[in-house]
Structure formats: structure tokens, C-alpha cells
Protein backbone atom coordinates (compact mmCIF):
# COMPACT_ATOMS: atom_id res chain seq x y z
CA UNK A 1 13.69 0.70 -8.37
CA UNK A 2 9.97 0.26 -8.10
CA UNK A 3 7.57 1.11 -10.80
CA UNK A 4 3.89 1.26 -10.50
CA UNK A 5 2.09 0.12 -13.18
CA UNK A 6 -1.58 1.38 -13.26
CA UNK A 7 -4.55 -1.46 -14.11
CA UNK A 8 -8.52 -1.79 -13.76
CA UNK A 9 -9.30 -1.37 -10.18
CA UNK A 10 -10.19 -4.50 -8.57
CA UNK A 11 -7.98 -6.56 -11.47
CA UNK A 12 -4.95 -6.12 -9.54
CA UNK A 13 -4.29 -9.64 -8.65
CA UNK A 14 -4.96 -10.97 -11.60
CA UNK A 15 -2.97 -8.69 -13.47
CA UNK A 16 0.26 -9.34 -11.09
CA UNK A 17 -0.14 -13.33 -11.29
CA UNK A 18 -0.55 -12.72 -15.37
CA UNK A 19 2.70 -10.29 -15.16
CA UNK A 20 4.33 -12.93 -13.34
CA UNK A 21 3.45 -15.50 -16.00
CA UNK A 22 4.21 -13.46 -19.18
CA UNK A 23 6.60 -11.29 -18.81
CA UNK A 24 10.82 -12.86 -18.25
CA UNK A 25 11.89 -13.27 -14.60
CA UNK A 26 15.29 -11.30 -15.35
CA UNK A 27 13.60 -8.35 -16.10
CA UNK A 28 12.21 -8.06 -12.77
CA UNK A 29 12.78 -8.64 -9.14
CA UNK A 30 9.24 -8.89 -7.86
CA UNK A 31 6.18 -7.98 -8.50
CA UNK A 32 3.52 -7.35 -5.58
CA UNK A 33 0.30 -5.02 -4.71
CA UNK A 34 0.72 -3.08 -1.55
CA UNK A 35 -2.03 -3.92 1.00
CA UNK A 36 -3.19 -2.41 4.27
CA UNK A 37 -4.77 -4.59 7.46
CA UNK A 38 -8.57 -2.60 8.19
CA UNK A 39 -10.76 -3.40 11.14
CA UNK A 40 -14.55 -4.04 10.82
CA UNK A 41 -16.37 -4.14 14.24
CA UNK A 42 -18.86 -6.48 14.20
CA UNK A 43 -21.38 -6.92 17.00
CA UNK A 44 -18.34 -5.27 19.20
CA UNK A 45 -15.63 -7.81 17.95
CA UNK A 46 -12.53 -6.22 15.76
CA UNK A 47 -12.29 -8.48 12.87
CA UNK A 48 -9.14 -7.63 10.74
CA UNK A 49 -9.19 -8.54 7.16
CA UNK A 50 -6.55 -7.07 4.14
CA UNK A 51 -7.63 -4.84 1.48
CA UNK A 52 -5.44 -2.97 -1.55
CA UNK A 53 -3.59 0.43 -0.26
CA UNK A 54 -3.23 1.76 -3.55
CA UNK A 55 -6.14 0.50 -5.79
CA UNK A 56 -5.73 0.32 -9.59
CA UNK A 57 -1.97 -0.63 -9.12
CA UNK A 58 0.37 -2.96 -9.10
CA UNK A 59 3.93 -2.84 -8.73
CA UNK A 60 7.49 -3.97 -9.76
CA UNK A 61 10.66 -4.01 -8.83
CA UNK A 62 13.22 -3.73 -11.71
CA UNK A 63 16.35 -1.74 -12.96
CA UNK A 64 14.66 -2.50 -16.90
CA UNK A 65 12.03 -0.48 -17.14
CA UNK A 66 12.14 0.05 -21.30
CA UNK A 67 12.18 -3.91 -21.57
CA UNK A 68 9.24 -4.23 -18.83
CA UNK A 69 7.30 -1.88 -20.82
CA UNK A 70 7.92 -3.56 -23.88
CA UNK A 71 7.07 -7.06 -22.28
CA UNK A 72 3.86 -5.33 -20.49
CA UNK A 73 2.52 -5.73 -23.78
CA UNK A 74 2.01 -9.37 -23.38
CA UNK A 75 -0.13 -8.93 -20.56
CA UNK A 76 -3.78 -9.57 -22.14
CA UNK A 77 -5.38 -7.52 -19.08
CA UNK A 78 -5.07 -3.23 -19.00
CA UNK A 79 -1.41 -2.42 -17.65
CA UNK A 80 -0.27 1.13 -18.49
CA UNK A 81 3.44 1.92 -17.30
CA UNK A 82 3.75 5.02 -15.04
CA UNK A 83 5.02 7.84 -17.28
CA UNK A 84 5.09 10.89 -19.13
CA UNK A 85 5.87 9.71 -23.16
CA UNK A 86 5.73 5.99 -24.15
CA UNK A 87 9.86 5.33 -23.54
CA UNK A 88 10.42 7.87 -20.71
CA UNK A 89 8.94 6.32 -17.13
CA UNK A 90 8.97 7.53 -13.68
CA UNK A 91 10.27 5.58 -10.65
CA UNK A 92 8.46 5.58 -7.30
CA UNK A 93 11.16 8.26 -6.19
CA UNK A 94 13.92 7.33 -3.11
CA UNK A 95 11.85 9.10 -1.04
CA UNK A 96 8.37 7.88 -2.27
CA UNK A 97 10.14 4.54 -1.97
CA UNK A 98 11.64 4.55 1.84
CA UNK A 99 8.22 5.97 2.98
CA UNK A 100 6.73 2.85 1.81
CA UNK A 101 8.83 0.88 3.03
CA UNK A 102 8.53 2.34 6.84
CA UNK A 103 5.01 1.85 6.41
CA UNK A 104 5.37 -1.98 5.40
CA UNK A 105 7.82 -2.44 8.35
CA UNK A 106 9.69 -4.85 6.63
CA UNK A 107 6.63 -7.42 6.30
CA UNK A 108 7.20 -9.94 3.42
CA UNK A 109 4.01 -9.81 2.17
CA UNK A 110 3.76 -6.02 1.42
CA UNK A 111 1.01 -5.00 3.51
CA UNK A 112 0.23 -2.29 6.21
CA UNK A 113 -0.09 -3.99 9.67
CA UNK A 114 -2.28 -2.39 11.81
CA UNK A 115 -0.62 0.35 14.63
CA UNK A 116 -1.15 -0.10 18.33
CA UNK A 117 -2.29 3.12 19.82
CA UNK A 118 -3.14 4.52 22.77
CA UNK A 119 -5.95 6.61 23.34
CA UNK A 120 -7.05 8.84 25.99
CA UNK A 121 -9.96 10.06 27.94
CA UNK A 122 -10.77 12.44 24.72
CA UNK A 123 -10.08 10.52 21.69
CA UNK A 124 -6.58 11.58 21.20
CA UNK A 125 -3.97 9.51 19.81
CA UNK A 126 -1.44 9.54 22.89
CA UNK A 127 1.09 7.25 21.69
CA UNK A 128 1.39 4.48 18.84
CA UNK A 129 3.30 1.80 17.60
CA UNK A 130 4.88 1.39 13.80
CA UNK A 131 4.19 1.62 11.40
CA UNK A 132 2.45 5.05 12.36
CA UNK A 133 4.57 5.97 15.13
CA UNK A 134 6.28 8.18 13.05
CA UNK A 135 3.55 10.04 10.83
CA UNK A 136 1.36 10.81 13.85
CA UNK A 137 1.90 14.65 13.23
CA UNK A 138 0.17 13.67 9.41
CA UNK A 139 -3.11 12.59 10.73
CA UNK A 140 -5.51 14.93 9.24
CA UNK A 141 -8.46 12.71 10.90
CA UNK A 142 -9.25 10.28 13.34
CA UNK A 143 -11.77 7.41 14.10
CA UNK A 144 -11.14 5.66 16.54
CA UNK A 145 -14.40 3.76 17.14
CA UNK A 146 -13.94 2.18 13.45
CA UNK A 147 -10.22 1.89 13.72
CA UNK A 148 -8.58 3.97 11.71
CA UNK A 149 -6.74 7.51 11.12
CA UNK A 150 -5.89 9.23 7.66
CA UNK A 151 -2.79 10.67 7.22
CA UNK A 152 -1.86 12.99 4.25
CA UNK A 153 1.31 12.35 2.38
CA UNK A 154 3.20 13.75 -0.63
CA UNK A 155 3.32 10.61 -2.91
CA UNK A 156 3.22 9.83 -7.04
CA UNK A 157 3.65 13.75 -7.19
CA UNK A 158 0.85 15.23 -5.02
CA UNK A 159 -0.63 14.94 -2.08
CA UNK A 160 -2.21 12.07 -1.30
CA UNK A 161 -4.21 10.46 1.92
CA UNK A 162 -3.78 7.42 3.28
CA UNK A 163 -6.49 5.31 5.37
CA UNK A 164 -3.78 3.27 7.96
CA UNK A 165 -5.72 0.97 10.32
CA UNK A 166 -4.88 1.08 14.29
CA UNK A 167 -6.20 -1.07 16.94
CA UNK A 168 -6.05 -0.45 20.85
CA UNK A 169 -4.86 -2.46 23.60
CA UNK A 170 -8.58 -3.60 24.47
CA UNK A 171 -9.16 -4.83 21.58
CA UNK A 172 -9.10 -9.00 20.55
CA UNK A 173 -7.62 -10.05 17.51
CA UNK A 174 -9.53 -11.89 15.25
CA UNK A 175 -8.50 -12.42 12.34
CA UNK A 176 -10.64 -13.29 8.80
């Protein structure tokens, strides 16, 4: 099951690689951030680069989540275990879990590729490619000049809105 453990925003890799250091390999699978591809135009060229989905969090796999928590407490930076009392934790649910999942598209590296979508005459989303393909009836808005849509999502027990990055057809594909 995953677990997300909340940290200081913008400490996220550094708390994962000191996670991975400290705390016993057979009390976890893996250990990761979940990212997202964005577009920046610049001077009309789509440069992609990778920034956090969820800031403030990192997450593990593991079916231990008492020991993790008690092993968390090696980690010298801010790590605070998802949950309600110190020895009760919550899960990213089956469902939270799966959605995630479809989003990452089975990419190794945990983050959110960018969707290929087509746009007509108007603006409107027409038709698009995973990982989006199937939450196009959750975008709540569009931009498709800056290359992205927001979709809203019940996730970590409310509702929550994600910023998913899209390009078009047209568009080259540097990369940063």
C-alpha cells in the first residue's frame, strides 16, 4: 500500500534520498515523489520541464506502516506520517491508489507525461490521449495557450484539483 508522508515543501527530494538512506530496505518497497511534465512557452517554443504533483509529499510503498513510522524518526529532516493518532495511519485508499496510477501510465519514474489533445476552432478539448483521456469530463478549466487543463478529483479525503499538462499536435518537443 502507499503511504504519503507529508514534509517541508520544496525538501521533498532530499527527504526521499535521506528516507532511502536511514530507514531498512525491508520495510519498504519504494519510495518516490509523484511528478507532473508542464510546458513553458518561450518566445513560441514549448519547452517541457518536470515539477512535483503533490508538493510537501513524499511517498512509500510498504505493508509496515507502524515500523516505517517508527523508523521515520531517524530521518533528521520534517516527515510526519499521514494519520489520525500517532499508531493509527491512513493508506492512499484502492481507489486513491489506481487513479494515480492511470495518471502515471505505468511510467517508471512516477511522473505525469503530458496528454496529446486536440483542439478545435473554439478552444475545446475534442479528443486526448492518456493519461487524460479518461478524466476529460473533470476539467473544471482550460488553457490551452499555456498548456494545461485542471481537473478536480476526490483524493486524500476531499476534493482536490489537479494542474495535468497537454500539448497539441503542432507543437515541437523540446525538452529541458
Amino acid at each position: 500500500m502507499w503511504y504519503a508522508v507529508q514534509t517541508i515543501t520544496g525538501n521533498e527530494e532530499e527527504t526521499a534520498e535521506e528516507i532511502r538512506r536511514l530507514v531498512d530496505a525491508d520495510v519498504y518497497e519504494d519510495c518516490f515523489l509523484l511528478k507532473r511534465e508542464a510546458v513553458w512557452r518561450i518566445r513560441g517554443t514549448c519547452r517541457i520541464h518536470v515539477e512535483r504533483l503533490f508538493p510537501g509529499y513524499v511517498f512509500i510503498s510498504t505493508q509496515h506502516p507502524k515500523e516505517l513510522y517508527r523508523q521515520l524518526k531517524r530521518v533528521s529532516s520534517y516527515t510526519k506520517l499521514l494519520g489520525k493518532e500517532e499508531e493509527e495511519f491512513y493508506p492512499v485508499s484502492a481507489e486513491e491508489e489506481e487513479f494515480l496510477r492511470e495518471l502515471l501510465n505505468g511510467d517508471e519514474e512516477y511522473t505525469v507525461r503530458l496528454s496529446l489533445a486536440e483542439v478545435d476552432d473554439q478552444g475545446n478539448i475534442t479528443a486526448c490521449g492518456a493519461p487524460l483521456k479518461k478524466y476529460l469530463d473533470r476539467v473544471i478549466k482550460k488553457r490551452i495557450r499555456l498548456r494545461y487543463v485542471v481537473i478536480r478529483v476526490p483524493l486524500f479525503g476531499r476534493e482536490r484539483e489537479l494542474l495535468l499538462g497537454i500539448r497539441l499536435e503542432k507543437d515541437e518537443r523540446d525538452t529541458e
